[in-house]
PDB file of N, CA and C in Angstrom:
ATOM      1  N   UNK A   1     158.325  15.584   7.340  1.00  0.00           N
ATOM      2  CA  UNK A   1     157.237  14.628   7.164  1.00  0.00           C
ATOM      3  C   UNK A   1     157.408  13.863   5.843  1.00  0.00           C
ATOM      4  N   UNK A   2     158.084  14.847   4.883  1.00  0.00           N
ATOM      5  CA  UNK A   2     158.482  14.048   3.696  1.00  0.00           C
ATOM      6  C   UNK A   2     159.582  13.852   3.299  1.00  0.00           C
ATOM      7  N   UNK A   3     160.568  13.128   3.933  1.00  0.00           N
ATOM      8  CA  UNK A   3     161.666  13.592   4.052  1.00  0.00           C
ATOM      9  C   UNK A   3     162.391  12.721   2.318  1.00  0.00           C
ATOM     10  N   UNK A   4     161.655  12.490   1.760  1.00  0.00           N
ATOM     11  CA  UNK A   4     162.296  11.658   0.382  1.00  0.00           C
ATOM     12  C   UNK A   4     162.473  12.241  -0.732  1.00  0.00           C
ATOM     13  N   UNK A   5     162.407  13.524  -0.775  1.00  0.00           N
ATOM     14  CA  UNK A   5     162.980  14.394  -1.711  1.00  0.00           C
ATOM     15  C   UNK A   5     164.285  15.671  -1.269  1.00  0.00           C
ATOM     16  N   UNK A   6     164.231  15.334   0.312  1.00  0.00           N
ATOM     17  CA  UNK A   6     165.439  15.757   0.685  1.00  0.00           C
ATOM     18  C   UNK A   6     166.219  15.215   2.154  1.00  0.00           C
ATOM     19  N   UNK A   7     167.436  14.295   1.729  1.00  0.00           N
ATOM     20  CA  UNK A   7     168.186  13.955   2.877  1.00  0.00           C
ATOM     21  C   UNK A   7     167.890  14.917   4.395  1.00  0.00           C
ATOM     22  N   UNK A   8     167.809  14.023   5.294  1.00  0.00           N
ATOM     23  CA  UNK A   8     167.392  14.825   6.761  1.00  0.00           C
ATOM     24  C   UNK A   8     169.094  15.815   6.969  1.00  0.00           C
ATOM     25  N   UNK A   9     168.946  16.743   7.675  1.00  0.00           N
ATOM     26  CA  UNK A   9     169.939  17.395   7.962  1.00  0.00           C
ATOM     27  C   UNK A   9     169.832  17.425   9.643  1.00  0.00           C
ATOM     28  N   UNK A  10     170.784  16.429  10.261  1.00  0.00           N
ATOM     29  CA  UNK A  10     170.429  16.609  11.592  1.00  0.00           C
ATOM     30  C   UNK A  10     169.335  16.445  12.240  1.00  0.00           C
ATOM     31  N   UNK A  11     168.118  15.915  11.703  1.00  0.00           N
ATOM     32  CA  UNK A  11     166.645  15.714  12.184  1.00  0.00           C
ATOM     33  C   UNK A  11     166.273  17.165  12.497  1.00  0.00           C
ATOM     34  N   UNK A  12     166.979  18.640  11.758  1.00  0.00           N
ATOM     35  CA  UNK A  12     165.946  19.863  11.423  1.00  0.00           C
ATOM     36  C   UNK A  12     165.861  19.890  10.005  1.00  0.00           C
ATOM     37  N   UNK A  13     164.491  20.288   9.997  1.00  0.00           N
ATOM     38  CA  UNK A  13     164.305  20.845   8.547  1.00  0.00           C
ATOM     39  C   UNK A  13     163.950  22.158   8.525  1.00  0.00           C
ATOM     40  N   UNK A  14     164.930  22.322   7.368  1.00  0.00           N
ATOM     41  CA  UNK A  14     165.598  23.657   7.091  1.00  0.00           C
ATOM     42  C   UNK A  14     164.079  24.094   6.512  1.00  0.00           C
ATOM     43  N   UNK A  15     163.568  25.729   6.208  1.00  0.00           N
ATOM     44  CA  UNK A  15     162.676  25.848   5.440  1.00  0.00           C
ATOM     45  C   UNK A  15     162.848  26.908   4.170  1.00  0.00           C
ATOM     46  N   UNK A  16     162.894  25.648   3.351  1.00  0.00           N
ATOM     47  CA  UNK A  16     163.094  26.398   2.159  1.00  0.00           C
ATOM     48  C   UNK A  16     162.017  27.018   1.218  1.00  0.00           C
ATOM     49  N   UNK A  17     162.177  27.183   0.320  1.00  0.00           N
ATOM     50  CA  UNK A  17     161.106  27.851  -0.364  1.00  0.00           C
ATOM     51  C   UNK A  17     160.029  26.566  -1.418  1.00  0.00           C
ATOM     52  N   UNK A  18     160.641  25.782  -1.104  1.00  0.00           N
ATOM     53  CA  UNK A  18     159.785  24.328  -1.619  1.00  0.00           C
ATOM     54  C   UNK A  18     159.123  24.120  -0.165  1.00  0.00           C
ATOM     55  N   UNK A  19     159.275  24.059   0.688  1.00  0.00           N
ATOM     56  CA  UNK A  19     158.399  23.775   1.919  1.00  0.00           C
ATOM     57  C   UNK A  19     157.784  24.775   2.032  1.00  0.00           C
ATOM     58  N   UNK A  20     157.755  26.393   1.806  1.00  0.00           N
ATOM     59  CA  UNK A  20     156.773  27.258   1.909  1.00  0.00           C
ATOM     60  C   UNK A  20     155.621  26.937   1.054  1.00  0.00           C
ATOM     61  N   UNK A  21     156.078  26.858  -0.723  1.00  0.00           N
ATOM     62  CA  UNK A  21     154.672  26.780  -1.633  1.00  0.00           C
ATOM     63  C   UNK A  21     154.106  25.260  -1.353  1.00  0.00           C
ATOM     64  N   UNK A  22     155.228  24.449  -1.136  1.00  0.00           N
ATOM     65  CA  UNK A  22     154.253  23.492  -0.672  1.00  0.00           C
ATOM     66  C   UNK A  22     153.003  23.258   0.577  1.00  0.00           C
ATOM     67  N   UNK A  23     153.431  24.515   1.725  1.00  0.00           N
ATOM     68  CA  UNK A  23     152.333  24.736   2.960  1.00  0.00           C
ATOM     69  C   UNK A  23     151.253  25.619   2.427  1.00  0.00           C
ATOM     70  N   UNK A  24     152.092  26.250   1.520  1.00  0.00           N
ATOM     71  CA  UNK A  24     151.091  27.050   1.039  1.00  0.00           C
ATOM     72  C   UNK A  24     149.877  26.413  -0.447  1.00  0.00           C
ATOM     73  N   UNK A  25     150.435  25.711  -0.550  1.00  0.00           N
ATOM     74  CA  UNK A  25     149.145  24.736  -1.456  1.00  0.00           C
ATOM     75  C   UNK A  25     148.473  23.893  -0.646  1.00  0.00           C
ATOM     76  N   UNK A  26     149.284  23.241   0.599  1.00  0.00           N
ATOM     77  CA  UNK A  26     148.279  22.380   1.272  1.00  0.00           C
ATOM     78  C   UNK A  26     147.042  22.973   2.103  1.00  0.00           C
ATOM     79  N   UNK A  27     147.129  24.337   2.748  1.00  0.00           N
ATOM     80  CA  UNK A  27     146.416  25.220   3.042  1.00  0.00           C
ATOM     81  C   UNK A  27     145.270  25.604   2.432  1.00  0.00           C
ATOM     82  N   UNK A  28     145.622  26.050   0.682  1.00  0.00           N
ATOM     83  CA  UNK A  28     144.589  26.366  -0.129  1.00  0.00           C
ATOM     84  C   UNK A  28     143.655  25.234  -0.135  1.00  0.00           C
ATOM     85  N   UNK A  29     144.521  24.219  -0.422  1.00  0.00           N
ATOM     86  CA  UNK A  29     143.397  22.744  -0.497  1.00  0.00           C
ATOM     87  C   UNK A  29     142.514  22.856   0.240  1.00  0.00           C
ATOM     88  N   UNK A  30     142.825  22.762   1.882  1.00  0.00           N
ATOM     89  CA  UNK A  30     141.948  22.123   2.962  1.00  0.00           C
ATOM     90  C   UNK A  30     141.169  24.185   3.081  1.00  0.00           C
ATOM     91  N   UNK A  31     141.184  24.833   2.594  1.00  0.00           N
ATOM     92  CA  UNK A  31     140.717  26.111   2.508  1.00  0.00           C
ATOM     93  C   UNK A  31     139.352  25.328   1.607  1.00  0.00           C
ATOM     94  N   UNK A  32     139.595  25.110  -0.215  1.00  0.00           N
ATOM     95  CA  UNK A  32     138.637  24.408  -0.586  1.00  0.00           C
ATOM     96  C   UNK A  32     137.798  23.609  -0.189  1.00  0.00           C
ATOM     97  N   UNK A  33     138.872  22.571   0.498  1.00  0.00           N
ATOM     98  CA  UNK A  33     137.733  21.353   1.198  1.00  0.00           C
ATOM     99  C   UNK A  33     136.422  21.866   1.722  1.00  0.00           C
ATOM    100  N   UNK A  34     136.627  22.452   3.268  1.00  0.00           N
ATOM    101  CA  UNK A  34     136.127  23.489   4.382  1.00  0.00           C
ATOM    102  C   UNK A  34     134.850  24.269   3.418  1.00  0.00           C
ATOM    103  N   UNK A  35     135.032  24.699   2.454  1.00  0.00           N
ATOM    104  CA  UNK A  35     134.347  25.623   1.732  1.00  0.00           C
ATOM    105  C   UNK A  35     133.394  24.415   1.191  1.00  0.00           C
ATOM    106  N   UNK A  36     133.436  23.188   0.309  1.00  0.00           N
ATOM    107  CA  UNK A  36     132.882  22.906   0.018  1.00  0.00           C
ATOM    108  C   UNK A  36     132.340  21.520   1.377  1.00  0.00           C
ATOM    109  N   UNK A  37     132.715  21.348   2.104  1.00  0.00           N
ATOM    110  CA  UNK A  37     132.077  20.832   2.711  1.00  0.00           C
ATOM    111  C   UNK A  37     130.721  21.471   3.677  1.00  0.00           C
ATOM    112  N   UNK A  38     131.242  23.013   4.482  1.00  0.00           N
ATOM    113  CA  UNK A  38     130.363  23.955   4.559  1.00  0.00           C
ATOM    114  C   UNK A  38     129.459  24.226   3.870  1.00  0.00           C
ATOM    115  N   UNK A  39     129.537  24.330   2.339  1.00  0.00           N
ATOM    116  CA  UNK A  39     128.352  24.090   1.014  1.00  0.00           C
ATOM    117  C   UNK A  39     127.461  22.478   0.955  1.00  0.00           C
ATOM    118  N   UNK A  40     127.710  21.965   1.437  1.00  0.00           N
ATOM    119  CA  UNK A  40     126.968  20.644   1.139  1.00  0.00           C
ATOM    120  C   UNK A  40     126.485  20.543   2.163  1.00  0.00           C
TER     121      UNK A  40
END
C-alpha cells in the first residue's frame, strides 16, 4: 500500500519487521480512535 520506501518485489510484499510495528501502530491508533469516539 506503501510501496515508496520499498521497491515492489514481484507485486508480493515480503513482511518484514517494519511492516509488523508499523500494523502494529496503526492498530493502536484506530484502538484509540474507537475508545475515544465510544467516550464522546
Amino acid at each position: 500500500m506503501c510501496p515508496h520506501w520499498r521497491a515492489p518485489v514481484s507485486g508480493r510484499r515480503p513482511r518484514t519487521a517494519r511492516a509488523r510495528e508499523v500494523e502494529a501502530a496503526r492498530r493502536r491508533l484506530r484502538r484509540v480512535a474507537e475508545a475515544e469516539a465510544g467516550e464522546a
